[in-house]
Protein backbone atom coordinates (compact mmCIF):
# COMPACT_ATOMS: atom_id res chain seq x y z
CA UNK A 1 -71.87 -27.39 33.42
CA UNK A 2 -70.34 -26.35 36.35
CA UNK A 3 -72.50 -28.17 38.69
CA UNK A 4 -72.16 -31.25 36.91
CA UNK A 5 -68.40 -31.10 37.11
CA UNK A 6 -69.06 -30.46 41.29
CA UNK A 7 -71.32 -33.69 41.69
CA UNK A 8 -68.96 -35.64 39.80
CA UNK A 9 -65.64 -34.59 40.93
CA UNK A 10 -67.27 -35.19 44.51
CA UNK A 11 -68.37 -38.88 43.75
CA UNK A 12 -65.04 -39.66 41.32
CA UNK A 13 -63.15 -38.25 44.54
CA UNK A 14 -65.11 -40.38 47.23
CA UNK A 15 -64.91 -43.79 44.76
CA UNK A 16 -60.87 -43.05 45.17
CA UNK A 17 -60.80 -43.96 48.57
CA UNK A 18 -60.66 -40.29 49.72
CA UNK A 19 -62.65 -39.09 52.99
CA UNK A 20 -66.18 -38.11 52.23
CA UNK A 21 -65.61 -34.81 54.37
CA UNK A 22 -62.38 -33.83 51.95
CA UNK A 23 -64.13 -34.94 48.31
CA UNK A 24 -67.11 -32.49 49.70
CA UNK A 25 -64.68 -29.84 50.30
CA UNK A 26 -62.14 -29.95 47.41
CA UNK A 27 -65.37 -30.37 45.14
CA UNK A 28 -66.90 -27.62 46.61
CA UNK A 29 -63.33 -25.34 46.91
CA UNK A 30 -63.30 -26.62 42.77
CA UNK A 31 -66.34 -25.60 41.71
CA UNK A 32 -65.78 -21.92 43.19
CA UNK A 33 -62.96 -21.70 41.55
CA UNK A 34 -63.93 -22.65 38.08
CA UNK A 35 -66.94 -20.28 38.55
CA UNK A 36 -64.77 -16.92 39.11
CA UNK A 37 -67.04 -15.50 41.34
CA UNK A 38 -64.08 -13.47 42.83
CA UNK A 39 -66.24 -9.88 42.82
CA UNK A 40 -69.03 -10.97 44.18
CA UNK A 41 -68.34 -13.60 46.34
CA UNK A 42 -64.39 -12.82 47.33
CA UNK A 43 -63.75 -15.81 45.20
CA UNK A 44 -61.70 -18.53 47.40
CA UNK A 45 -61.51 -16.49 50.30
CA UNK A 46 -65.82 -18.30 50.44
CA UNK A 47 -63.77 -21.41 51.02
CA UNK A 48 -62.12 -20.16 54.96
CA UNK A 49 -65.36 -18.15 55.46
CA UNK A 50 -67.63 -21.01 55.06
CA UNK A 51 -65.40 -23.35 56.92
CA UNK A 52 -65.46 -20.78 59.44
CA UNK A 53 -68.60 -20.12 59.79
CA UNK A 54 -70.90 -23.44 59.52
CA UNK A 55 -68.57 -24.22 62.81
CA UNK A 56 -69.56 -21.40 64.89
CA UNK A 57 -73.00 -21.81 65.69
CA UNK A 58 -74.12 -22.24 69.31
CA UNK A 59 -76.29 -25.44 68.81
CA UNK A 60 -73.00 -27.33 67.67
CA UNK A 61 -71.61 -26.64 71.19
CA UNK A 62 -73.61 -29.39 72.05
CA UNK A 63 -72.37 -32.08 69.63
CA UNK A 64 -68.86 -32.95 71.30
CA UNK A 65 -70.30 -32.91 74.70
CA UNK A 66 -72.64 -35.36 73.82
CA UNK A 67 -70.28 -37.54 72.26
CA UNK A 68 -67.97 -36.79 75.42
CA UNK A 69 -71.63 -37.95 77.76
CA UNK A 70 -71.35 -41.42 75.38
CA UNK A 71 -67.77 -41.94 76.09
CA UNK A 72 -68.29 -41.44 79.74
CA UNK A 73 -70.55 -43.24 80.25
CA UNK A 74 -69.16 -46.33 77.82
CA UNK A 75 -66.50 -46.36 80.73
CA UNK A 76 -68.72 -46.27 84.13
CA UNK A 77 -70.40 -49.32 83.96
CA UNK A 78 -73.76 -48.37 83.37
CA UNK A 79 -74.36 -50.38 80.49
CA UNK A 80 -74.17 -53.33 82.51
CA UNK A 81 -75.94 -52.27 84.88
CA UNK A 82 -78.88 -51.55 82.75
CA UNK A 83 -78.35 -55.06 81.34
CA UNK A 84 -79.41 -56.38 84.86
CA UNK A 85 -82.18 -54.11 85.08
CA UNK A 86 -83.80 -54.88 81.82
CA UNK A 87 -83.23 -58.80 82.19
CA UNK A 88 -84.91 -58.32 85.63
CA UNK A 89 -87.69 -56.73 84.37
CA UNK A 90 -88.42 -59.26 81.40
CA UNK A 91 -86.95 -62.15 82.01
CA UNK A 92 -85.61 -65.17 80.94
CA UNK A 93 -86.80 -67.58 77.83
CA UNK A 94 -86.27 -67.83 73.83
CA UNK A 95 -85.81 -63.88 72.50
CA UNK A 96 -85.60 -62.54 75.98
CA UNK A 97 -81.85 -61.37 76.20
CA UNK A 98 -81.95 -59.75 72.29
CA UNK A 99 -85.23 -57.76 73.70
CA UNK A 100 -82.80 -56.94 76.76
CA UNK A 101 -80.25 -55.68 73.98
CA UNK A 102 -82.85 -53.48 72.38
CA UNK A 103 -84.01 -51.73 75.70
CA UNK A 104 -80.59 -51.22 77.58
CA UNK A 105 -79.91 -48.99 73.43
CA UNK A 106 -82.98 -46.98 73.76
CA UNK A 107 -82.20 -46.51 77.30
CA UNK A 108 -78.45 -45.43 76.22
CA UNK A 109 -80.16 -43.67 73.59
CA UNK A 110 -81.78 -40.96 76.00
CA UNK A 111 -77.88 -40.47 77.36
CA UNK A 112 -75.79 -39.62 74.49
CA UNK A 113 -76.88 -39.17 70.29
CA UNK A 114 -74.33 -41.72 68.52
CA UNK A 115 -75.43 -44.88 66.96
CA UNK A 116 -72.09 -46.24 66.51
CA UNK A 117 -70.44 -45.27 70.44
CA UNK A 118 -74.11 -46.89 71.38
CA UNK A 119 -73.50 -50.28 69.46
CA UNK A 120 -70.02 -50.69 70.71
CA UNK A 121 -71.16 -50.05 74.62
CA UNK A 122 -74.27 -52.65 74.48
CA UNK A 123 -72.23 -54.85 71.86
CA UNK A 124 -69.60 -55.02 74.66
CA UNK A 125 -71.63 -56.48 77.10
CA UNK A 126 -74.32 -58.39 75.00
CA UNK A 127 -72.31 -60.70 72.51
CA UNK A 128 -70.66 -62.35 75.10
CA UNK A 129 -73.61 -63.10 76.94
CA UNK A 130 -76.07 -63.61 73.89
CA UNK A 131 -73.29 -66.23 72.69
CA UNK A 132 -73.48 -68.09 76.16
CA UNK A 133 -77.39 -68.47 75.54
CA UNK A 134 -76.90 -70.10 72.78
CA UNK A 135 -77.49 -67.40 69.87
CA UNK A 136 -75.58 -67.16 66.43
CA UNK A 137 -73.66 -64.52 66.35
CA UNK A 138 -74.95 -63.33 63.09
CA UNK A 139 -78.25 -62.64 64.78
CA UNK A 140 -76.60 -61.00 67.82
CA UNK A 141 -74.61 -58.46 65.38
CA UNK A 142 -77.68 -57.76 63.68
CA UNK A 143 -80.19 -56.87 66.96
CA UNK A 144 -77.55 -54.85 68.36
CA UNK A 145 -76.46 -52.79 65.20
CA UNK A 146 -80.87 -52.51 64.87
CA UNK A 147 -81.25 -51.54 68.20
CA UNK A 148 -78.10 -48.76 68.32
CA UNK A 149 -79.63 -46.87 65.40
CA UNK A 150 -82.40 -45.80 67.82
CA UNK A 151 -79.77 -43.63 69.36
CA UNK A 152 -80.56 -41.07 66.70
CA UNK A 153 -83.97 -40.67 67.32
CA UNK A 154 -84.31 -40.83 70.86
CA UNK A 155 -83.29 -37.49 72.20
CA UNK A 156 -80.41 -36.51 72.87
CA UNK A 157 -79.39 -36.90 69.03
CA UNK A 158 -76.17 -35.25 67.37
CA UNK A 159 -78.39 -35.76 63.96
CA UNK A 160 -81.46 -34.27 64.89
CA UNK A 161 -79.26 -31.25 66.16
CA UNK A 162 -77.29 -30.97 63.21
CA UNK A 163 -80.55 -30.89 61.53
CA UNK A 164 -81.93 -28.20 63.53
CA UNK A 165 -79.02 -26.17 62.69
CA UNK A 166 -79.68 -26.76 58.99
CA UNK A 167 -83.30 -25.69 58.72
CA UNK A 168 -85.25 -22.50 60.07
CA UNK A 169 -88.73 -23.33 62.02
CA UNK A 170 -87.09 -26.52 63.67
CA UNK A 171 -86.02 -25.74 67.28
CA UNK A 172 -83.57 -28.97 68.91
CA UNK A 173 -86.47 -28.90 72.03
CA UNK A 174 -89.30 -29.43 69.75
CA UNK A 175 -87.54 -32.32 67.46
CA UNK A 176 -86.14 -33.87 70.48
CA UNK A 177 -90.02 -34.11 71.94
CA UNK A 178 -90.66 -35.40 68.28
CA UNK A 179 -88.40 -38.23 68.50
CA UNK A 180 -89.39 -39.46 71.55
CA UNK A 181 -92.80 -41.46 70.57
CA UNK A 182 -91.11 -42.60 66.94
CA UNK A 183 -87.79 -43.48 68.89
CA UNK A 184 -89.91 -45.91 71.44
CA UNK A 185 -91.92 -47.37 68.50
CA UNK A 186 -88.81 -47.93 66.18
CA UNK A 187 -87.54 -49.92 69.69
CA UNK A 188 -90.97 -51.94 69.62
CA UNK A 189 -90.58 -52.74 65.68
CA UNK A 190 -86.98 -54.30 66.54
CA UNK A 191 -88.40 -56.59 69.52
CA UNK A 192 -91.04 -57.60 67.47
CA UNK A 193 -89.23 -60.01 64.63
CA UNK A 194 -87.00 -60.49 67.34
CA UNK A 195 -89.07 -62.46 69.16
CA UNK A 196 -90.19 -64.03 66.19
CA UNK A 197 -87.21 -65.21 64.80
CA UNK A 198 -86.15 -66.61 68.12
CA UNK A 199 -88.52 -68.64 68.46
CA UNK A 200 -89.22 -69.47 65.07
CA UNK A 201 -85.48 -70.67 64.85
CA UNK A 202 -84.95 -72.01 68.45
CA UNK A 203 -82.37 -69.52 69.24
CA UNK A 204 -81.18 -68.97 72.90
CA UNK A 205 -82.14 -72.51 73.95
CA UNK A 206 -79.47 -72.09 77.19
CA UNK A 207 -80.85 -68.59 78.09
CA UNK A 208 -83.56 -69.65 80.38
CA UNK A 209 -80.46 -71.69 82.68
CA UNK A 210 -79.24 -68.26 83.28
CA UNK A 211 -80.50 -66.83 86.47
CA UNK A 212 -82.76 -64.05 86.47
CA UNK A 213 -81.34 -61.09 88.19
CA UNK A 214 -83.52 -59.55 91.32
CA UNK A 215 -85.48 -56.85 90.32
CA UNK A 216 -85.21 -54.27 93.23
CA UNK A 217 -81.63 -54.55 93.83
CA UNK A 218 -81.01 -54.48 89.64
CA UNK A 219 -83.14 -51.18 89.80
CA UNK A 220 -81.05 -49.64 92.36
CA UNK A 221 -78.07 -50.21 90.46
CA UNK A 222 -79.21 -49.08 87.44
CA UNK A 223 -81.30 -46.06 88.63
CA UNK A 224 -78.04 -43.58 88.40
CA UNK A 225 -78.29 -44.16 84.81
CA UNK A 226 -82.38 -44.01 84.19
CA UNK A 227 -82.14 -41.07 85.36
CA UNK A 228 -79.40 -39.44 83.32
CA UNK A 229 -82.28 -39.14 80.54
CA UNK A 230 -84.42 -37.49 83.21
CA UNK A 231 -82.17 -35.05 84.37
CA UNK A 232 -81.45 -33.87 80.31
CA UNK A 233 -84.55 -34.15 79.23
CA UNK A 234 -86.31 -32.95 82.55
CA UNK A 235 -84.25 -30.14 83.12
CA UNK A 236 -84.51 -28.66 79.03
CA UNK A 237 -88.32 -28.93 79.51
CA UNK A 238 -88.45 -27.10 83.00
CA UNK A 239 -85.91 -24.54 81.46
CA UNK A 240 -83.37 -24.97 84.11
CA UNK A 241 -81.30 -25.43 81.17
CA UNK A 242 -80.40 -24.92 77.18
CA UNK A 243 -80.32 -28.01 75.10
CA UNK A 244 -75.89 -27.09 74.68
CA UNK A 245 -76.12 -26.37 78.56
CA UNK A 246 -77.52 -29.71 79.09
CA UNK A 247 -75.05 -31.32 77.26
CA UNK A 248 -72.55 -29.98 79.79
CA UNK A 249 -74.69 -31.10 82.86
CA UNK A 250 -75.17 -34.49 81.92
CA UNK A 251 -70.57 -34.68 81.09
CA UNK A 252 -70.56 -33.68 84.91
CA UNK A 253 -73.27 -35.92 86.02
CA UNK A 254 -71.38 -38.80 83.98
CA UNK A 255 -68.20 -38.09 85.86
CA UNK A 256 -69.85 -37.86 89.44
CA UNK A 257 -71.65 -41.39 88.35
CA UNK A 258 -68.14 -43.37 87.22
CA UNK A 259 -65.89 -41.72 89.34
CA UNK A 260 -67.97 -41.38 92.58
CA UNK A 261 -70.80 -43.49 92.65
CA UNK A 262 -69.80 -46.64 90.62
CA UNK A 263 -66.30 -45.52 90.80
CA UNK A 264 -65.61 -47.19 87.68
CA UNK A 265 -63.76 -43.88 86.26
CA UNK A 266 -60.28 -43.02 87.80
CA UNK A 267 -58.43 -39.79 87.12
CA UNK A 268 -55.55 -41.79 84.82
CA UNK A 269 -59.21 -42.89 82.49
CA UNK A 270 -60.16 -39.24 82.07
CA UNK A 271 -57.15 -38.63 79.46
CA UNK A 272 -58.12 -41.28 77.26
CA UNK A 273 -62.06 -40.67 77.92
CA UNK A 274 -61.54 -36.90 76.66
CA UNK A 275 -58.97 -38.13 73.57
CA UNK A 276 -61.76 -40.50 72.37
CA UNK A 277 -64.66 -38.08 72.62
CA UNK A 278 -62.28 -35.06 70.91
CA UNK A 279 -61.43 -37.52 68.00
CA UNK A 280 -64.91 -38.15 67.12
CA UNK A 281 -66.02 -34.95 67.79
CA UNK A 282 -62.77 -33.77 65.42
CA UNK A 283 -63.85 -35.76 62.64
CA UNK A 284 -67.39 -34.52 62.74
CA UNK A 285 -66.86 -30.78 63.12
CA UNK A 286 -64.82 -31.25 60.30
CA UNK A 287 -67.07 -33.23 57.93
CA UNK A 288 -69.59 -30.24 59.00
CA UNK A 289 -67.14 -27.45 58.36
CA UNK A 290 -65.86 -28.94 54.42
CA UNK A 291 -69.40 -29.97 53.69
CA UNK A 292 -70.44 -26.35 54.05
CA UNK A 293 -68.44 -25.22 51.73
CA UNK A 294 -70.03 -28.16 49.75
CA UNK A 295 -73.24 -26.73 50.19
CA UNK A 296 -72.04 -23.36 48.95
CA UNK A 297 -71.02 -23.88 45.92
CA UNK A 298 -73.92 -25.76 45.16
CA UNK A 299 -76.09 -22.37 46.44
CA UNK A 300 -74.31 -20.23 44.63
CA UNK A 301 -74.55 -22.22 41.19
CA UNK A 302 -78.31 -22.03 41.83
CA UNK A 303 -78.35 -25.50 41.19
CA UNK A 304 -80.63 -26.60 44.55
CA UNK A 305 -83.63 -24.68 43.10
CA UNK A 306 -83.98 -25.58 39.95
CA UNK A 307 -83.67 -29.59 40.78
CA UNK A 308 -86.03 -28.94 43.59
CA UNK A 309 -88.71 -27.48 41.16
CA UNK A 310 -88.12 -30.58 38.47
CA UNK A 311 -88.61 -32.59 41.01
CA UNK A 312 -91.96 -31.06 41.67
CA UNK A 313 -92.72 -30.54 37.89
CA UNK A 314 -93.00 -34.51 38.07
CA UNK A 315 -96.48 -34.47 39.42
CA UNK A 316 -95.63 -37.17 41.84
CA UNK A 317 -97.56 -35.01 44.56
CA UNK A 318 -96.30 -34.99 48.11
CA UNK A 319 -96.54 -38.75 48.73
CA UNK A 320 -94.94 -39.81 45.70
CA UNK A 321 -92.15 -37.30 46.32
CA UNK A 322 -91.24 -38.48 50.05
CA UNK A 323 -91.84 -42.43 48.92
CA UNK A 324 -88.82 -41.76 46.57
CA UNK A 325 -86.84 -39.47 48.73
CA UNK A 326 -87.27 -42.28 51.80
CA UNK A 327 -85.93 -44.78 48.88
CA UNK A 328 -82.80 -42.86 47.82
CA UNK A 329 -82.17 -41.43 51.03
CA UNK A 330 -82.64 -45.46 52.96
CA UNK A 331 -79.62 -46.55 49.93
CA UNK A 332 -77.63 -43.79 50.69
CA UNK A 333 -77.97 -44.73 53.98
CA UNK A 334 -76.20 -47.99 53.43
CA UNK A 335 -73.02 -46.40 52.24
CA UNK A 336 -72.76 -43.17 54.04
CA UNK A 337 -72.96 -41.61 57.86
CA UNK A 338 -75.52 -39.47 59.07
CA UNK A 339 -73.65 -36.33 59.14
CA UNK A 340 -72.83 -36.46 55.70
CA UNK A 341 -76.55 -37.44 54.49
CA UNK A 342 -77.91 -34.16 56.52
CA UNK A 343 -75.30 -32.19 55.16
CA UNK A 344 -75.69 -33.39 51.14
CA UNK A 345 -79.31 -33.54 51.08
CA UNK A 346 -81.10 -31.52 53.57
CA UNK A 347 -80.40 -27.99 51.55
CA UNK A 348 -81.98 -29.86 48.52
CA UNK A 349 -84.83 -31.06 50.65
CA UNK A 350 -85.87 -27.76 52.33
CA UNK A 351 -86.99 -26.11 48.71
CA UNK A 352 -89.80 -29.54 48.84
CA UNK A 353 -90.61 -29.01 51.90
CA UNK A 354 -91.50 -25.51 51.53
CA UNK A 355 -93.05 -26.65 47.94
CA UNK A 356 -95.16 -29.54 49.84
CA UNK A 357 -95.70 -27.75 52.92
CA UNK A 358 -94.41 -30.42 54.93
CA UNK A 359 -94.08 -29.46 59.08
CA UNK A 360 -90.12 -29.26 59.07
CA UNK A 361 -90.17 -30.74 62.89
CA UNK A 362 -91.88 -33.94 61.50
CA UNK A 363 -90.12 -34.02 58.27
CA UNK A 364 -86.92 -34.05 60.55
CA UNK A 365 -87.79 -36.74 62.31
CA UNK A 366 -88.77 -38.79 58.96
CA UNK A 367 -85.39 -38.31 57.85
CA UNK A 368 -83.36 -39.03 60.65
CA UNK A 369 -86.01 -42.03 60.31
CA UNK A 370 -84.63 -43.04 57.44
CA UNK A 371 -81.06 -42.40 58.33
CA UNK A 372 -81.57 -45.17 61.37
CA UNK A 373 -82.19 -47.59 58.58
CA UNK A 374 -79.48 -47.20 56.46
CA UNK A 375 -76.81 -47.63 59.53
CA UNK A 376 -77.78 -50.68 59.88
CA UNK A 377 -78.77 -52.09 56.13
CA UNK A 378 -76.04 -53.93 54.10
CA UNK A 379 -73.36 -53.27 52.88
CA UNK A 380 -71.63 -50.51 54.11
CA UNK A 381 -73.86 -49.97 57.37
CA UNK A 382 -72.37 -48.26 59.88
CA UNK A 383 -73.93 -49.46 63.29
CA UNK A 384 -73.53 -53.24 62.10
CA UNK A 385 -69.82 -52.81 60.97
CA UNK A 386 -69.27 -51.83 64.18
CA UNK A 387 -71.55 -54.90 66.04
CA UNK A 388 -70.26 -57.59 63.49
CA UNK A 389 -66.35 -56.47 64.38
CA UNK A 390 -67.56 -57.26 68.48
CA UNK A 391 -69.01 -60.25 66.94
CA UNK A 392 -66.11 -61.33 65.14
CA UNK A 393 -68.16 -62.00 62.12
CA UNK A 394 -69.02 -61.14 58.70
CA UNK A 395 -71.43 -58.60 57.55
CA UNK A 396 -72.84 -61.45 55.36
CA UNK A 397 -73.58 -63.76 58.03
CA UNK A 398 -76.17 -61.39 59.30
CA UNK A 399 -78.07 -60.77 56.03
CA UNK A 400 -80.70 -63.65 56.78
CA UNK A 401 -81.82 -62.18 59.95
CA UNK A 402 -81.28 -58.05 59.48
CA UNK A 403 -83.72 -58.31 56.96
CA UNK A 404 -86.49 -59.22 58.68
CA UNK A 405 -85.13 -55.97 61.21
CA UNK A 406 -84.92 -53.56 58.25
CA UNK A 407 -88.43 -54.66 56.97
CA UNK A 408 -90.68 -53.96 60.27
CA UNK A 409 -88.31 -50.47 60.52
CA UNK A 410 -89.64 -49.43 57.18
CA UNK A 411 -93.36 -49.92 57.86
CA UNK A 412 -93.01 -48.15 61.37
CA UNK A 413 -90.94 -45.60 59.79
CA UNK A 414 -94.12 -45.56 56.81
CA UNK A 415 -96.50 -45.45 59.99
CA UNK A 416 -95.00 -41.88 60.81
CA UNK A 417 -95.04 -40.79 57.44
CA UNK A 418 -99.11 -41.09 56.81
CA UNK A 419 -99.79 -40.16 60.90
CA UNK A 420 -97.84 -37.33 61.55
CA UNK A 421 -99.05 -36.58 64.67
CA UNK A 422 -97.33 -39.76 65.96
CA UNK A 423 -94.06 -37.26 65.61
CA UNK A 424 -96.00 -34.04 66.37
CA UNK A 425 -98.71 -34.46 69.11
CA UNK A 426 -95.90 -34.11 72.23
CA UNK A 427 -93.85 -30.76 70.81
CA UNK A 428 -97.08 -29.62 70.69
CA UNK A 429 -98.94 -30.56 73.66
CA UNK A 430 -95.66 -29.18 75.55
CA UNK A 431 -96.22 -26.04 73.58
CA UNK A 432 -92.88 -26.18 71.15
């Protein structure tokens, strides 16, 4: 009784127009309450504790430097840089400068873990130039809100270390070496109907009057910023440095790029740089900190285990389990962030995956998967709100051509689900 009172004081809450982070907590605060569980469980003093504690874990050190890596580097110029260096390397012609889009993201991608920072930073320097080539601004929204959600599987990604946080067996340096080869083929199932639907629909007709920029001096620009992703990912796997002490290297390599190299960053941009990155950061920690008392309400009602075991009393087998989890979990997707996906769902998915025996490093990387799709799948997606604002357009002028996007997503993100070792063979060949 109680946990049906939880679930829908949570969702009667969040239809009100109330934050998702606060309906998760005053639901969760509610249903401890109405439970009395004041002897064994110090009654609402679980509410503080939990807050408490879900924010003082040493892996979540790393979330607001990354997001203060993104901001950084939003600011010193590197995105256009990389702009130059991806045009230079493929060109100029119909569905050239959206493929340009979608590599200058994954590149981004290996710097800092959020979709939305990621869409604004290429959407800042690619509408302008996409609409100068000659394509509708509907299609540019929709390549670069595709492309940003990418971020979250190419490592660094805040989700995947919120996730390994959330579930024991899944170190962040083997699921970041798990997103790496899904993250690169996600990027190729993007340029794929790109292309397609470029030249299907004659779209960028001026882009090939645009010169093409020369390839050695575009790489020397640009190689400050390829090899931001080195120096993270380089220096975790030669154990120079943690995966939170990383996050701190790359914020001072970001600074010594803008405000030395490029010189992009000056010391008055360094107050509003940090207030941007402690915002987002603020709003995350938060949603982390009230979901967790979310999630302990719903552990101490014992009502995870007994869903979990109905779920596998279905006899839908593993397969049929994750088909419908990837189909709730991709609509949920459409409405709701990342953070608060992982935080809802994951403790009801780790009783399946122990009853399936699913790897939890690959099953991490399906999710977060899924997540990707859902930020940028009608009508509440996150990523394209975000690219269709830069636009100046409607979400529902992009619905003709995200489609097609969302589509070839799904069957690479199906392609990991029967291969796992597509997500597994690199952890393990680098002995994670």
């Amino acid at each position: 009784m109680i946990g049906a009172v939880l679930f829908a004081l949570f969702v009667a809450l969040m239809l009100a127009g109330m934050p998702i982070g606060v309906a998760l907590g005053v639901g969760g605060a509610a249903a401890i309450a109405m439970a009395n569980l004041s002897t064994a469980n110090f009654g609402l003093l679980a509410v503080p504790q939990n807050f408490y504690a879900s924010l003082t874990k040493y892996p979540l050190l790393a979330l607001p430097m990354f997001v203060l890596v993104g901001s950084i580097f939003d600011r010193s110029g590197v995105a256009q840089r990389l702009v130059n260096f991806a045009a230079s390397i493929v060109g100029r012609g119909p569905g050239m400068l959206p493929v340009v889009a979608i590599l200058v993201a994954m590149f981004l991608g290996g710097i800092s873990g959020s979709g939305p920072a990621n869409a604004a930073a290429v959407g800042g320097v690619m509408i302008a130039a996409m609409a100068r080539a000659g394509y509708p601004a509907g299609f540019s929204a929709s390549v670069i809100g595709g492309a940003a959600a990418t971020d979250i599987l190419i490592p660094p990604s805040i989700a995947l270390i919120l996730y390994s946080v959330m579930v024991p067996g899944a170190s962040v340096p083997a699921l970041f070496a798990a997103g790496m080869v899904p993250g690169v083929l996600a990027g190729l199932a993007l340029i794929i109907p790109t292309i397609w639907l470029s030249r299907r629909y004659q779209l960028g007709t001026k882009e090939a009057d645009q010169p093409r920029p020369p390839f050695w001096r575009s790489l020397r620009e640009a190689a400050w910023g390829l090899f931001a992703p080195v120096l993270i990912l380089g220096g975790m796997r030669m154990g120079w440095f943690t995966p939170t002490e990383a996050a701190a290297v790359a914020v001072g390599y970001g600074l010594f790029v803008g405000m030395v190299v490029h010189r992009t960053i000056g010391w008055r941009d360094l107050g509003p740089i940090f207030r941007e990155a402690a915002e987002i950061s603020g709003v995350i920690l938060m949603i982390i900190g009230l979901a967790s008392i979310f999630a302990y309400s719903v552990n101490t009602l014992g009502i995870i285990d007994p869903v979990a075991k109905a779920i596998v009393d279905l006899g839908w087998g593993s397969t049929g389990t994750l088909v419908v989890m990837m189909t709730l979990l991709i609509v949920v997707g459409m409405f709701l962030d990342g953070v608060s996906i992982f935080l809802i769902f994951v403790p009801l998915m780790v009783p399946l995956m122990r009853a399936f025996n699913w790897d939890p490093v690959w099953f991490g990387v399906l999710l977060t998967m899924m997540v990707a799709i859902g930020q940028f799948t009608p009508p509440m997606a996150v990523n394209l709100m975000v690219s269709c604002k830069m636009a100046g357009v409607s979400m529902e002028e992009t619905f003709r051509w995200v489609e097609w996007l969302v589509m070839s997503m799904i069957i690479r993100m199906m392609t990991v689900e029967y291969y796992p070792p597509l997500a597994l063979w690199l952890p393990r060949s680098l002995g994670y």
